[in-house]
C-alpha atoms as a PDB file:
ATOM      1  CA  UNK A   1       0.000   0.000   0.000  1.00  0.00           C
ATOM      2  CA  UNK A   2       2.712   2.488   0.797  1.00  0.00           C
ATOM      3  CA  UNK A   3       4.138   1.992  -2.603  1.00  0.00           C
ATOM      4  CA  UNK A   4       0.988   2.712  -4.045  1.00  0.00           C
ATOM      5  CA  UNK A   5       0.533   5.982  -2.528  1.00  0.00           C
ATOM      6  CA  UNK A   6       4.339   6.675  -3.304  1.00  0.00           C
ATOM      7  CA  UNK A   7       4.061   6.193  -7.262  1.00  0.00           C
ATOM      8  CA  UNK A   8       0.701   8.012  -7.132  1.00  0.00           C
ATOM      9  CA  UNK A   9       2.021  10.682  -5.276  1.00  0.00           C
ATOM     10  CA  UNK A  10       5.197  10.857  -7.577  1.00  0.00           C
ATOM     11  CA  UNK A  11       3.089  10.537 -11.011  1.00  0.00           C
ATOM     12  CA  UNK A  12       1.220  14.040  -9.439  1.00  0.00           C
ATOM     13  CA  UNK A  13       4.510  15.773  -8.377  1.00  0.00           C
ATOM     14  CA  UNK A  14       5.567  14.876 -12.093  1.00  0.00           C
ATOM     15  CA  UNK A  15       2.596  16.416 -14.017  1.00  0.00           C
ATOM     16  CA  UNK A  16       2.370  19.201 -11.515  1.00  0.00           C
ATOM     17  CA  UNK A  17       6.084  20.346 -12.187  1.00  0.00           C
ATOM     18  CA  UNK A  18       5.246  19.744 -16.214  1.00  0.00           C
ATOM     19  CA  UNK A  19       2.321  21.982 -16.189  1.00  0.00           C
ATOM     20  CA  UNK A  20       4.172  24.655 -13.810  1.00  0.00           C
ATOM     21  CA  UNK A  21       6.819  24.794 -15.750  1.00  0.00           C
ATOM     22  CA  UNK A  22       4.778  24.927 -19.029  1.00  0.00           C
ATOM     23  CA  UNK A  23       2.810  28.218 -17.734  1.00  0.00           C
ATOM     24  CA  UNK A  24       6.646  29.414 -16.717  1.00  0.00           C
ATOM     25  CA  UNK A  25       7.906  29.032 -20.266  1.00  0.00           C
ATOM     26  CA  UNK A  26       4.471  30.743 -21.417  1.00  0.00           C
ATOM     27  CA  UNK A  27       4.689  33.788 -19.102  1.00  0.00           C
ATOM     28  CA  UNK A  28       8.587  34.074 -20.027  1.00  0.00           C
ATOM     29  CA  UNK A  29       7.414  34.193 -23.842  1.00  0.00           C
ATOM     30  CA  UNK A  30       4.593  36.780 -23.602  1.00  0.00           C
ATOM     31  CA  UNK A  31       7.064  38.562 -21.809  1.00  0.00           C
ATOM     32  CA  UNK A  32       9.475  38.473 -23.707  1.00  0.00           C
ATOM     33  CA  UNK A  33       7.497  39.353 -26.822  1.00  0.00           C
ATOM     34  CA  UNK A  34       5.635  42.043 -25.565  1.00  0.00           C
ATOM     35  CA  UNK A  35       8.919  44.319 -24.827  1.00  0.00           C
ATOM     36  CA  UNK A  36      10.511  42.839 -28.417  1.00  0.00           C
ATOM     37  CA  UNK A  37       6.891  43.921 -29.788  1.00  0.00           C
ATOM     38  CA  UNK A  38       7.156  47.523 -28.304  1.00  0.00           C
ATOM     39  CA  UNK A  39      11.282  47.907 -28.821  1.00  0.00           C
ATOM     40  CA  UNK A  40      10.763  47.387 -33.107  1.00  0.00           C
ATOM     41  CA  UNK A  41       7.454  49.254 -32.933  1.00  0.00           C
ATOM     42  CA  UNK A  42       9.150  51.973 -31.653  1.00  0.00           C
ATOM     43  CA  UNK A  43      12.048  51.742 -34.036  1.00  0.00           C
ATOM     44  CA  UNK A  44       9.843  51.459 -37.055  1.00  0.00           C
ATOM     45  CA  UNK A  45       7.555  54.289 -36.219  1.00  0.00           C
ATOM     46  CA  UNK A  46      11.025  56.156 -35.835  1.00  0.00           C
ATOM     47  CA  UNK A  47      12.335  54.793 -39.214  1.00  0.00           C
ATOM     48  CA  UNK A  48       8.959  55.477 -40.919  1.00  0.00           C
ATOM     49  CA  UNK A  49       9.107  59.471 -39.949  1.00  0.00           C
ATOM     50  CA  UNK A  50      13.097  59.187 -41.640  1.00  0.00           C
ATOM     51  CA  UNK A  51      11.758  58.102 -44.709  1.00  0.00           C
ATOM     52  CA  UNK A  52       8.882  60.193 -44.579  1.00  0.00           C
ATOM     53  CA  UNK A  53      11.568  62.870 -44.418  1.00  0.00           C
ATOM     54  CA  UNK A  54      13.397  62.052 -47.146  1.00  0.00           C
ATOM     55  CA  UNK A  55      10.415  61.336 -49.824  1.00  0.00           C
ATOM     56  CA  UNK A  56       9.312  64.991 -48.744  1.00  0.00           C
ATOM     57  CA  UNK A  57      12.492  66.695 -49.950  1.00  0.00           C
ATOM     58  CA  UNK A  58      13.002  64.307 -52.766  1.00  0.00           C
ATOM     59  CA  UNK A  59       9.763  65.271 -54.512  1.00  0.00           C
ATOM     60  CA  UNK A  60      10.588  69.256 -53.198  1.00  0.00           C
ATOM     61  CA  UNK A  61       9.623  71.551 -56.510  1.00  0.00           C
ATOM     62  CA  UNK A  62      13.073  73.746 -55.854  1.00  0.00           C
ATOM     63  CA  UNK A  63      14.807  70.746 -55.806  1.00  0.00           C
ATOM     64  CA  UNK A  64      13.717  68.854 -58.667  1.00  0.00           C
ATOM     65  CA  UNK A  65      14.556  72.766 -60.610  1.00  0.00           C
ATOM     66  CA  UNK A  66      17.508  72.873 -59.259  1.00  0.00           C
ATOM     67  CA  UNK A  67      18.869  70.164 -60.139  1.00  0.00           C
ATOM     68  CA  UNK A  68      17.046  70.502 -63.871  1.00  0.00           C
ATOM     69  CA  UNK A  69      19.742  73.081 -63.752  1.00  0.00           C
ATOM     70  CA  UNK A  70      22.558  71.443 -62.516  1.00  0.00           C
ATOM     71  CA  UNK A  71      22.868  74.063 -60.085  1.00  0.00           C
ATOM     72  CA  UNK A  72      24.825  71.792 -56.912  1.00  0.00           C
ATOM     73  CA  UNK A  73      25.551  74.701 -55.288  1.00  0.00           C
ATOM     74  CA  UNK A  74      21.694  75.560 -55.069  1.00  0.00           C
ATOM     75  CA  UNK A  75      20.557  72.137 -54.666  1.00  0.00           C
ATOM     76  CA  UNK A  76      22.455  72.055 -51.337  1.00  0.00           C
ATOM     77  CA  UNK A  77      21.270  75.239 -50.482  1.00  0.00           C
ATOM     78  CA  UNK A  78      17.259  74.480 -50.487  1.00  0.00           C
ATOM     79  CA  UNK A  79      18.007  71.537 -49.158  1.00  0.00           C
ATOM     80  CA  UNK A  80      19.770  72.890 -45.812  1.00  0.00           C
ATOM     81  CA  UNK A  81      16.820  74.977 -45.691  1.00  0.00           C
ATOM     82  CA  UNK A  82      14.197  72.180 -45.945  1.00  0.00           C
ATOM     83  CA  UNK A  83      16.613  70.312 -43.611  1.00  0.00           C
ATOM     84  CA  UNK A  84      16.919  72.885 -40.670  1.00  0.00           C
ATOM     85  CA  UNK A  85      14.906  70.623 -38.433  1.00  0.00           C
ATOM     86  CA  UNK A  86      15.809  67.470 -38.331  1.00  0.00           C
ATOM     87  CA  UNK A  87      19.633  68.741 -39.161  1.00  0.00           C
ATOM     88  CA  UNK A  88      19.203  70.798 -35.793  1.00  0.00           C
ATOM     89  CA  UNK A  89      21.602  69.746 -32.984  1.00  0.00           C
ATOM     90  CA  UNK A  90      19.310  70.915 -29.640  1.00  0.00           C
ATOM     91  CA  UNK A  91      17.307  67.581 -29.433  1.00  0.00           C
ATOM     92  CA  UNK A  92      20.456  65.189 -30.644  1.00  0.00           C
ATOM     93  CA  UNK A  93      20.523  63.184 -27.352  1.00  0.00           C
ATOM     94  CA  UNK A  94      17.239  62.705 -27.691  1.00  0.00           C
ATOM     95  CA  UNK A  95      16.246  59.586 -29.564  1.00  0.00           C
ATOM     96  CA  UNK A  96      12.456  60.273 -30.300  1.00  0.00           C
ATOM     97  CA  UNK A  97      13.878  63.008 -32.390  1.00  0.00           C
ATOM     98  CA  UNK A  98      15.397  62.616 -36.055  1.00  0.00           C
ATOM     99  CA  UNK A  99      19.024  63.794 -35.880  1.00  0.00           C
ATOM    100  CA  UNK A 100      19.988  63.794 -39.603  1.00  0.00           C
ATOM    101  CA  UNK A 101      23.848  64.158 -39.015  1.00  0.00           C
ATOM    102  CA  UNK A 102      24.606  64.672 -43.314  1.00  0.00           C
ATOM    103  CA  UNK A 103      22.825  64.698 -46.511  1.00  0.00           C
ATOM    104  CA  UNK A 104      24.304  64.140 -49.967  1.00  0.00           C
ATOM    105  CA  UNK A 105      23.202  64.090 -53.412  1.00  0.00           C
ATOM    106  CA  UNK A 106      24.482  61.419 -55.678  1.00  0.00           C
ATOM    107  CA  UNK A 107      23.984  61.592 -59.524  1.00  0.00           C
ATOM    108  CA  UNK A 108      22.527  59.151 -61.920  1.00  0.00           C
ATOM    109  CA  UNK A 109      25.866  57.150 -61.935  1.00  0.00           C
ATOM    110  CA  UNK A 110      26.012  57.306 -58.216  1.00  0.00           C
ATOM    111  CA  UNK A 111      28.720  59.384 -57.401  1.00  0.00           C
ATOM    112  CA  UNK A 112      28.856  62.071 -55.073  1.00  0.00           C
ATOM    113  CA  UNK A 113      27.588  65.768 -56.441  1.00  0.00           C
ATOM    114  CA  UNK A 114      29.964  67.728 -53.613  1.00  0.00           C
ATOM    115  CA  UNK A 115      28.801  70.276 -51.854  1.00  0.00           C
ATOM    116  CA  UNK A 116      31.700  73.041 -52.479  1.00  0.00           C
ATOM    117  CA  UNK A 117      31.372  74.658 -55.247  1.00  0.00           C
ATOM    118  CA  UNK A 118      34.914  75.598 -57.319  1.00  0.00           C
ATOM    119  CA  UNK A 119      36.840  74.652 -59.994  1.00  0.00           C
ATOM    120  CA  UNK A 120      38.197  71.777 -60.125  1.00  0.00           C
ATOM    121  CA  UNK A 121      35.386  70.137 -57.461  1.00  0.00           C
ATOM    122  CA  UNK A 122      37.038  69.498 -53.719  1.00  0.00           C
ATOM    123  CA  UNK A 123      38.396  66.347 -53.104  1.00  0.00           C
ATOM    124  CA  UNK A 124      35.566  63.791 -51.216  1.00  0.00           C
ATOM    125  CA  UNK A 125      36.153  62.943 -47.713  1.00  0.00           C
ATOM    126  CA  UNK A 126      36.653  58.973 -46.887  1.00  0.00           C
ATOM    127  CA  UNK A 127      33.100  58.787 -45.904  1.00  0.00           C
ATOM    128  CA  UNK A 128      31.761  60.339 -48.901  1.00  0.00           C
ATOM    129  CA  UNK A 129      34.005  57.947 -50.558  1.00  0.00           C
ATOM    130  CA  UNK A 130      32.029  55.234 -49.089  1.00  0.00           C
ATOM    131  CA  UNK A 131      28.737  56.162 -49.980  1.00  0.00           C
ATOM    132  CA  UNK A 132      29.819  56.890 -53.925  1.00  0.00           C
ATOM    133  CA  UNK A 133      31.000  53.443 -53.672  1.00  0.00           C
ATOM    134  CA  UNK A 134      27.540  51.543 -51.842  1.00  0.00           C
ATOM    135  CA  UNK A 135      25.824  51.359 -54.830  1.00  0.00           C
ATOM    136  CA  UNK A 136      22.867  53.676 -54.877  1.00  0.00           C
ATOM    137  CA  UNK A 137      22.561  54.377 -58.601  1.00  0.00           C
ATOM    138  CA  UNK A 138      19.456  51.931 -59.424  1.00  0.00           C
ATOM    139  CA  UNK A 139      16.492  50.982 -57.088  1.00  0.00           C
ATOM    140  CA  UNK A 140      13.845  52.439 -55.042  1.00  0.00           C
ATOM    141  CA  UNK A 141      14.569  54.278 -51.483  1.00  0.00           C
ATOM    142  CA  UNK A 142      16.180  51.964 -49.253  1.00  0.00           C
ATOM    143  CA  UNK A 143      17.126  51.734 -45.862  1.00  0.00           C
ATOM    144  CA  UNK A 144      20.219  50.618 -44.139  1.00  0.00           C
ATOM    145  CA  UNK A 145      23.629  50.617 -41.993  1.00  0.00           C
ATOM    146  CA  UNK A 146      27.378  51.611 -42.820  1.00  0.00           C
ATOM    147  CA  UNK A 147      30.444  51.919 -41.185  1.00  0.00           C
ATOM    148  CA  UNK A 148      31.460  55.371 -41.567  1.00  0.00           C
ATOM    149  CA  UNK A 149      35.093  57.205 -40.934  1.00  0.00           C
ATOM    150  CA  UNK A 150      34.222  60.700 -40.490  1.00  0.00           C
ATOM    151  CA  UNK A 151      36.352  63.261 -39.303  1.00  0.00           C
ATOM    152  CA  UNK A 152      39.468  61.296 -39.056  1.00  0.00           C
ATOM    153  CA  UNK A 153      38.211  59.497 -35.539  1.00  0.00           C
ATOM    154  CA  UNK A 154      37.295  55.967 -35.197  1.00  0.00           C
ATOM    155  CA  UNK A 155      35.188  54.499 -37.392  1.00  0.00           C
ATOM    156  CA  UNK A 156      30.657  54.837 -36.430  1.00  0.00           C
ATOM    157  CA  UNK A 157      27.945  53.530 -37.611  1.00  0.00           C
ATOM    158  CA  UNK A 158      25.043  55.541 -39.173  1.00  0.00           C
ATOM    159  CA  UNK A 159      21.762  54.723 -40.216  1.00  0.00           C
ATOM    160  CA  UNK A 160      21.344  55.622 -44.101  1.00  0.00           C
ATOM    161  CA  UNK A 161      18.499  56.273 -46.245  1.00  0.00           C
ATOM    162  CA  UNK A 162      18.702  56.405 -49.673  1.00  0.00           C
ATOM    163  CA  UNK A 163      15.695  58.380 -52.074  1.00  0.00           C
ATOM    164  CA  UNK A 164      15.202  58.836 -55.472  1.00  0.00           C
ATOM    165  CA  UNK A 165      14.714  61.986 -56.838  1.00  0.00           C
ATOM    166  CA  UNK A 166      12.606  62.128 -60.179  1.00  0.00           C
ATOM    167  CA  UNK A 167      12.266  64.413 -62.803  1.00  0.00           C
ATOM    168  CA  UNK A 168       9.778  66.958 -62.464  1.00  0.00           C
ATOM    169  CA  UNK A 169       7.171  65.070 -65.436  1.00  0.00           C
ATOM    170  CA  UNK A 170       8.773  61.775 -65.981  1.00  0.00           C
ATOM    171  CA  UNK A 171       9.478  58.695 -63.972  1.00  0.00           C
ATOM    172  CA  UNK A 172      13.344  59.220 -64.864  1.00  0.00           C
ATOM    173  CA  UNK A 173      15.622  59.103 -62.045  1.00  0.00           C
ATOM    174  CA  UNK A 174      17.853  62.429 -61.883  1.00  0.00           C
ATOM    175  CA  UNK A 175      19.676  62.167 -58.533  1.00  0.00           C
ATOM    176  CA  UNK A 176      19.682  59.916 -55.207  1.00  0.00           C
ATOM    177  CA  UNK A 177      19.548  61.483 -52.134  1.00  0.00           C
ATOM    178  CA  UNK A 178      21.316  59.901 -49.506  1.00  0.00           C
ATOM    179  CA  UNK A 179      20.929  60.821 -45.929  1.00  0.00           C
ATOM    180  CA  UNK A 180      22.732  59.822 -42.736  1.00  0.00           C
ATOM    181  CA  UNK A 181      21.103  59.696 -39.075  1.00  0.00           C
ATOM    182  CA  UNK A 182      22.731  59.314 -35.949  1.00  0.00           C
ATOM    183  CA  UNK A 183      20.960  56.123 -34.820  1.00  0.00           C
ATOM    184  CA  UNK A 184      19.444  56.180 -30.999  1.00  0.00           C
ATOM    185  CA  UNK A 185      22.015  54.681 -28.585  1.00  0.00           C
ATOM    186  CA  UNK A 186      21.838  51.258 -28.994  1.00  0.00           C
ATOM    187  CA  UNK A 187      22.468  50.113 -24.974  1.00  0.00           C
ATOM    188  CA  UNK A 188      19.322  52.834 -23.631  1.00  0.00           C
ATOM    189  CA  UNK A 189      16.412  50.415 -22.284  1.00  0.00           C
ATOM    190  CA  UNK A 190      13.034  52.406 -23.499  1.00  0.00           C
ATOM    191  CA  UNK A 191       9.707  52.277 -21.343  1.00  0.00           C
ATOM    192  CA  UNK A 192      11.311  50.227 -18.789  1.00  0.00           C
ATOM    193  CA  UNK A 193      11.597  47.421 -20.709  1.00  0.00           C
ATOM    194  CA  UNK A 194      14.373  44.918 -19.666  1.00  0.00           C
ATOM    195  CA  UNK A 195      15.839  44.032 -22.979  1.00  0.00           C
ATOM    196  CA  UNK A 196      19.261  45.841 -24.218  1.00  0.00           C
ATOM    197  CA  UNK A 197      19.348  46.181 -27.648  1.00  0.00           C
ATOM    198  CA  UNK A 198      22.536  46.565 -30.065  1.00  0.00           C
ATOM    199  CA  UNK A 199      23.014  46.461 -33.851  1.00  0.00           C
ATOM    200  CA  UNK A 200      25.516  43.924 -35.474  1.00  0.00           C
ATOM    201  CA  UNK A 201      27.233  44.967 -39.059  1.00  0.00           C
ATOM    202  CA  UNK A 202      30.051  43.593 -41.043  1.00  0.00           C
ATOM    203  CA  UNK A 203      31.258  41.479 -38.073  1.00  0.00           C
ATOM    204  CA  UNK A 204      30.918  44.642 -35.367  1.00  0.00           C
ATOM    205  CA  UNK A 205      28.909  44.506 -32.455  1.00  0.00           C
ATOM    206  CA  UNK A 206      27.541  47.884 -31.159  1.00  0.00           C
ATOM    207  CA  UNK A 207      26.240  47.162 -27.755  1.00  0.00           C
ATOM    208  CA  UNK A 208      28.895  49.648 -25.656  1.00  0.00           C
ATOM    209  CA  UNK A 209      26.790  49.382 -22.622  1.00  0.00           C
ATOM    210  CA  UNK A 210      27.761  46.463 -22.337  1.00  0.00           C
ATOM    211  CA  UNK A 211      31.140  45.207 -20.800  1.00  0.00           C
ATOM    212  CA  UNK A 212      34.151  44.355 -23.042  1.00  0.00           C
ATOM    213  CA  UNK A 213      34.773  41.488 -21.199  1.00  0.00           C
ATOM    214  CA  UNK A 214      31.000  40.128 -22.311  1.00  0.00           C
ATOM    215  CA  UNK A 215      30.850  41.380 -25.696  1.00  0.00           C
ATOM    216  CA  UNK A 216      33.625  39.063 -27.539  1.00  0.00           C
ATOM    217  CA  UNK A 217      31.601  36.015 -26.047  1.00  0.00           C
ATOM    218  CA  UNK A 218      28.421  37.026 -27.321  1.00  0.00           C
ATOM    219  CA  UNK A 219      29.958  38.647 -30.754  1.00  0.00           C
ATOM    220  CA  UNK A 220      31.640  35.073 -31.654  1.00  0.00           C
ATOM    221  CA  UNK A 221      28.162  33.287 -30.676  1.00  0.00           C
ATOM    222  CA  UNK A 222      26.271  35.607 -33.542  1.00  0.00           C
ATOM    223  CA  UNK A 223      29.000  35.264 -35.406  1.00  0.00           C
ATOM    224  CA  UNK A 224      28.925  31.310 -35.538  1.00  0.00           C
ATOM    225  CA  UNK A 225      24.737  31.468 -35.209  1.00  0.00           C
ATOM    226  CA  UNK A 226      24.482  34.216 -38.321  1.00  0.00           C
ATOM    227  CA  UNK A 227      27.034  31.286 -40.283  1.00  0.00           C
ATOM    228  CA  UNK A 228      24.134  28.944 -40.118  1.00  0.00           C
ATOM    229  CA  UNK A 229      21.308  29.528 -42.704  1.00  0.00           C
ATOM    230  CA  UNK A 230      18.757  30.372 -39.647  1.00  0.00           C
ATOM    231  CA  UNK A 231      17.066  33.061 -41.561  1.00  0.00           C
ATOM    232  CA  UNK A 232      16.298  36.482 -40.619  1.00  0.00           C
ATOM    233  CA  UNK A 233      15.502  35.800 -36.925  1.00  0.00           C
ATOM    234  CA  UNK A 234      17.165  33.290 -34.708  1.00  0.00           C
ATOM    235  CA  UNK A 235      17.007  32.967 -30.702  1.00  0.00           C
ATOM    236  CA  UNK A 236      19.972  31.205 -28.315  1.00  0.00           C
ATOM    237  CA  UNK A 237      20.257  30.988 -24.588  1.00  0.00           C
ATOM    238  CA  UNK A 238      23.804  32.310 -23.700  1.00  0.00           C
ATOM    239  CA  UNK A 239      25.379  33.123 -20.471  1.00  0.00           C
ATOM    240  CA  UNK A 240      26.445  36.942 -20.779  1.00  0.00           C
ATOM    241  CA  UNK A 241      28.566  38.868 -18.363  1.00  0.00           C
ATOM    242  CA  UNK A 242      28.033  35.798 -15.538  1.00  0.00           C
ATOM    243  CA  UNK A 243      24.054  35.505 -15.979  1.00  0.00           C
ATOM    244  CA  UNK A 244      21.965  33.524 -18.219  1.00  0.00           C
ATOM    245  CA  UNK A 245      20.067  36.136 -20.602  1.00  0.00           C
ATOM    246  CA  UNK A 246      17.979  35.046 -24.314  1.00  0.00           C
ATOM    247  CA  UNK A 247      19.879  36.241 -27.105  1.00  0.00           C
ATOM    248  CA  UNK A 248      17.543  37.210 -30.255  1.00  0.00           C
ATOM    249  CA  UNK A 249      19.117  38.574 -33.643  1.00  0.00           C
ATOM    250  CA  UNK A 250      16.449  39.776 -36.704  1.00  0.00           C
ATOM    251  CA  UNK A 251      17.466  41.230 -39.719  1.00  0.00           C
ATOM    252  CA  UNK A 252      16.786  44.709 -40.423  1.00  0.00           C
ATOM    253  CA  UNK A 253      17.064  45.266 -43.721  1.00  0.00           C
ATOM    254  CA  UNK A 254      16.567  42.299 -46.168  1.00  0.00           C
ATOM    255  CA  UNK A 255      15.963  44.251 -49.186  1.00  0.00           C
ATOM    256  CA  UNK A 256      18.639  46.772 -49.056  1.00  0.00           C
ATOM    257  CA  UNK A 257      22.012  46.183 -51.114  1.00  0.00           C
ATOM    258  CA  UNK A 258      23.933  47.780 -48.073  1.00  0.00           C
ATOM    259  CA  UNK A 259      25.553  45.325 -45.826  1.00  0.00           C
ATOM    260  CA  UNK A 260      22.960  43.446 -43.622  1.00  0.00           C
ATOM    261  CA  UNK A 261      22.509  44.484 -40.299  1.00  0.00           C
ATOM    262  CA  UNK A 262      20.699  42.516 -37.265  1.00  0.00           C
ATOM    263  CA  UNK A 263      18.805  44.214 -34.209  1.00  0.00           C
ATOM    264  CA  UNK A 264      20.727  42.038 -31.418  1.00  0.00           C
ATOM    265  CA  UNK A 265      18.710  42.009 -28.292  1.00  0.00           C
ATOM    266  CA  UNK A 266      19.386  40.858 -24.540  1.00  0.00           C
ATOM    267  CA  UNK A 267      16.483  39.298 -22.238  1.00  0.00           C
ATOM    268  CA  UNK A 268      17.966  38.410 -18.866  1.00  0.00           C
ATOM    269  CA  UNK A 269      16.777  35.013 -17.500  1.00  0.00           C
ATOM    270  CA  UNK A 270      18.016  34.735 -13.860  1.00  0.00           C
ATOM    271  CA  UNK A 271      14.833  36.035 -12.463  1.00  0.00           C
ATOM    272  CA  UNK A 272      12.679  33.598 -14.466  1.00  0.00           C
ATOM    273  CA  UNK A 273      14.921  30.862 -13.848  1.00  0.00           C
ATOM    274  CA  UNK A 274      15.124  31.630 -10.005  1.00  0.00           C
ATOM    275  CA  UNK A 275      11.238  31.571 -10.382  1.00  0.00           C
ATOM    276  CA  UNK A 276      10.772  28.410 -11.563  1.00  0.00           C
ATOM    277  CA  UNK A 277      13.341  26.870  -9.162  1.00  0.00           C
ATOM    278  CA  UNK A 278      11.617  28.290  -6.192  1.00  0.00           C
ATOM    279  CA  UNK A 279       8.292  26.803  -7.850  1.00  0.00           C
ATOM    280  CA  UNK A 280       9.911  23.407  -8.196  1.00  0.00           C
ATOM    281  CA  UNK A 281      10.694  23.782  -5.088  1.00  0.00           C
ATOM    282  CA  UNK A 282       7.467  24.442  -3.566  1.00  0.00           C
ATOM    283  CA  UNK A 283       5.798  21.802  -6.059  1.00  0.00           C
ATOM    284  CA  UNK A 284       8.390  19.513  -4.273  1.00  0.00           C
ATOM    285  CA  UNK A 285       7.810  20.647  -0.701  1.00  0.00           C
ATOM    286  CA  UNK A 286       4.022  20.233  -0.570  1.00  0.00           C
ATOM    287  CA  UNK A 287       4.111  17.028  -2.765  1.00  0.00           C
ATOM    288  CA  UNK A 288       6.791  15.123   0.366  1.00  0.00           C
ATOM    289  CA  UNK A 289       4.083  16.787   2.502  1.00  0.00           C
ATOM    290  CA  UNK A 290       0.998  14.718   0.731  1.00  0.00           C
ATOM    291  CA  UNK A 291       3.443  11.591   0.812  1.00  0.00           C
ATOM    292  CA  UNK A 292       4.378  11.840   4.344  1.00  0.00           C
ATOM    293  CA  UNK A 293       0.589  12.730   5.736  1.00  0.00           C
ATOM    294  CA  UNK A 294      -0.387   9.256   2.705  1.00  0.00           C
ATOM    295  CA  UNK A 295       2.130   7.039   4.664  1.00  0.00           C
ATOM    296  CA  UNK A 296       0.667   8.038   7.792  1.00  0.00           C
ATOM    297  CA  UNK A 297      -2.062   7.275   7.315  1.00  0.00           C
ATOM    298  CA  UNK A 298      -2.139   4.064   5.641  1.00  0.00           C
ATOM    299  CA  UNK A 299       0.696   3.381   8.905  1.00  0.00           C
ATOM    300  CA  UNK A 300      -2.572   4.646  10.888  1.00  0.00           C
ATOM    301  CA  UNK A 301      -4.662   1.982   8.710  1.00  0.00           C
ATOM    302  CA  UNK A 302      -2.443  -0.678   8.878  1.00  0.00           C
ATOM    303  CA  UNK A 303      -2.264  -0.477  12.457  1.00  0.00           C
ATOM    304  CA  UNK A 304      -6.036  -0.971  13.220  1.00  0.00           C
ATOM    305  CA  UNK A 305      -6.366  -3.413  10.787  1.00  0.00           C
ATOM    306  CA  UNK A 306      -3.579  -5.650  12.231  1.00  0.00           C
ATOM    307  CA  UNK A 307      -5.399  -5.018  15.696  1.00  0.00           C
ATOM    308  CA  UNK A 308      -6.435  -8.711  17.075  1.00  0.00           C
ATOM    309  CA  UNK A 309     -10.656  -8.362  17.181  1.00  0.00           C
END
């Protein structure tokens, strides 16, 4: 009889751990999605306003003459006046804002039009370079990341967003205006939400708030996880900076021809973990307390029953 009420009692404890831990893995995952949910809302809605930006200027009347013209020196001109807003350096920290750090025009080759005007044109810069040389001359607007060395410091990353300019009454593509925005800093946590977020490009991990001494681990795990064909969005456990956290990558910008670039975002785990070890735990503690009252009282039982009548 006690061995009956011992397998019983441990075929309840098992299903009763199963289930707990079941809701535990469903709580983590609403969790968990619900701050990934709000962190790329907010980034689109932020991305959306860029381009919104852009298309503006691009289809600008005094634009579109000027550069009928082949006036540069005008084109840049209007367009620092159109720009004054989101080219404006008050609001630069903060990251609801646009902060448009450079604008160029390209041609319909794709070089750089400079901005100086003179004879023979100014030499470009190494970053101007680098945009001459991405490729812009064919496609629609586009949206992506490149490693930039401006001003002879190390090398940054800024967001780029690349729009057509038409002719005034034809489809015919006279320039591409390419713009460059200071992207939000990447280690900020917005709304309270637990997850860090960083961006990965061309082997470079930009997560500074986190420590150097965590970042090579988790930069050689995306680097071996992107090798795989996972597609656009993969998830991994990893231990990070001595705690377990949930490691999720997703590609931002699969139909760009700049270099891809992954959103690379932390969840930490030890809380949930430490959850579900204090419900174990408990599950555990109350299921010895059923077996030890059981065998009790089939002792109790077993006692009367052996009593001579």
């Amino acid at each position: 009889m006690m061995v009956v009420v011992s397998v019983i009692t441990a075929a309840i404890l098992a299903i009763n751990e199963r289930h707990a831990e079941a809701d535990s893995a469903r709580q983590l995952e609403t969790e968990f999605s619900s701050q990934l949910r709000a962190l790329f809302g907010a980034q689109e809605a932020r991305q959306a306003a860029a381009r919104e930006r852009c298309q503006r200027l691009a289809r600008s009347v005094r634009i579109r003459a000027a550069l009928a013209e082949d006036d540069v020196e005008d084109l840049y001109r209007i367009a620092e006046v159109e720009l004054r807003d989101v080219l404006a350096k008050e609001n630069a920290a903060d990251p609801r804002t646009l902060n448009a750090e450079f604008f160029r025009f390209l041609d319909s080759t794709g070089a750089v039009l400079p901005p100086a005007g003179g004879e023979p044109p100014a030499p470009l810069e190494p970053w101007e370079a680098q945009l001459g040389a991405a490729g812009f001359a064919g496609g629609g607007q586009e949206t992506g990341w490149l490693v930039l060395r401006m001003g002879g410091g190390d090398p940054v990353v800024r967001e780029i967003i690349a729009t057509p300019v038409l002719a005034s009454a034809t489809t015919e593509k006279r320039s591409m205006l390419v713009m460059g925005f200071v992207p939000p800093d990447p280690g900020t946590r917005a709304g309270g939400s637990e997850i860090q977020s960083g961006l990965w490009l061309d082997g470079r991990l930009e997560m500074p708030a986190l420590p150097a001494s965590a970042r090579e681990p988790l930069r050689a795990a995306l680097a071996e996880s992107l090798s795989a064909p996972s597609g656009a969005g993969h998830s991994f456990r990893l231990t990070v900076d001595g705690a377990p956290h949930l490691v999720f990558y997703q590609l931002l910008n699969p139909e760009s021809r700049m270099a891809p670039a992954y959103r690379v975002c932390l969840f930490p785990l030890a809380e949930a973990l430490a959850q579900q070890a204090r419900m174990r735990w408990g599950i555990a503690a109350s299921g010895l307390a059923v077996l030890l009252a059981g065998l009790v009282a089939v002792w109790l039982l077993s006692a009367r029953l052996a009593r001579p009548v």
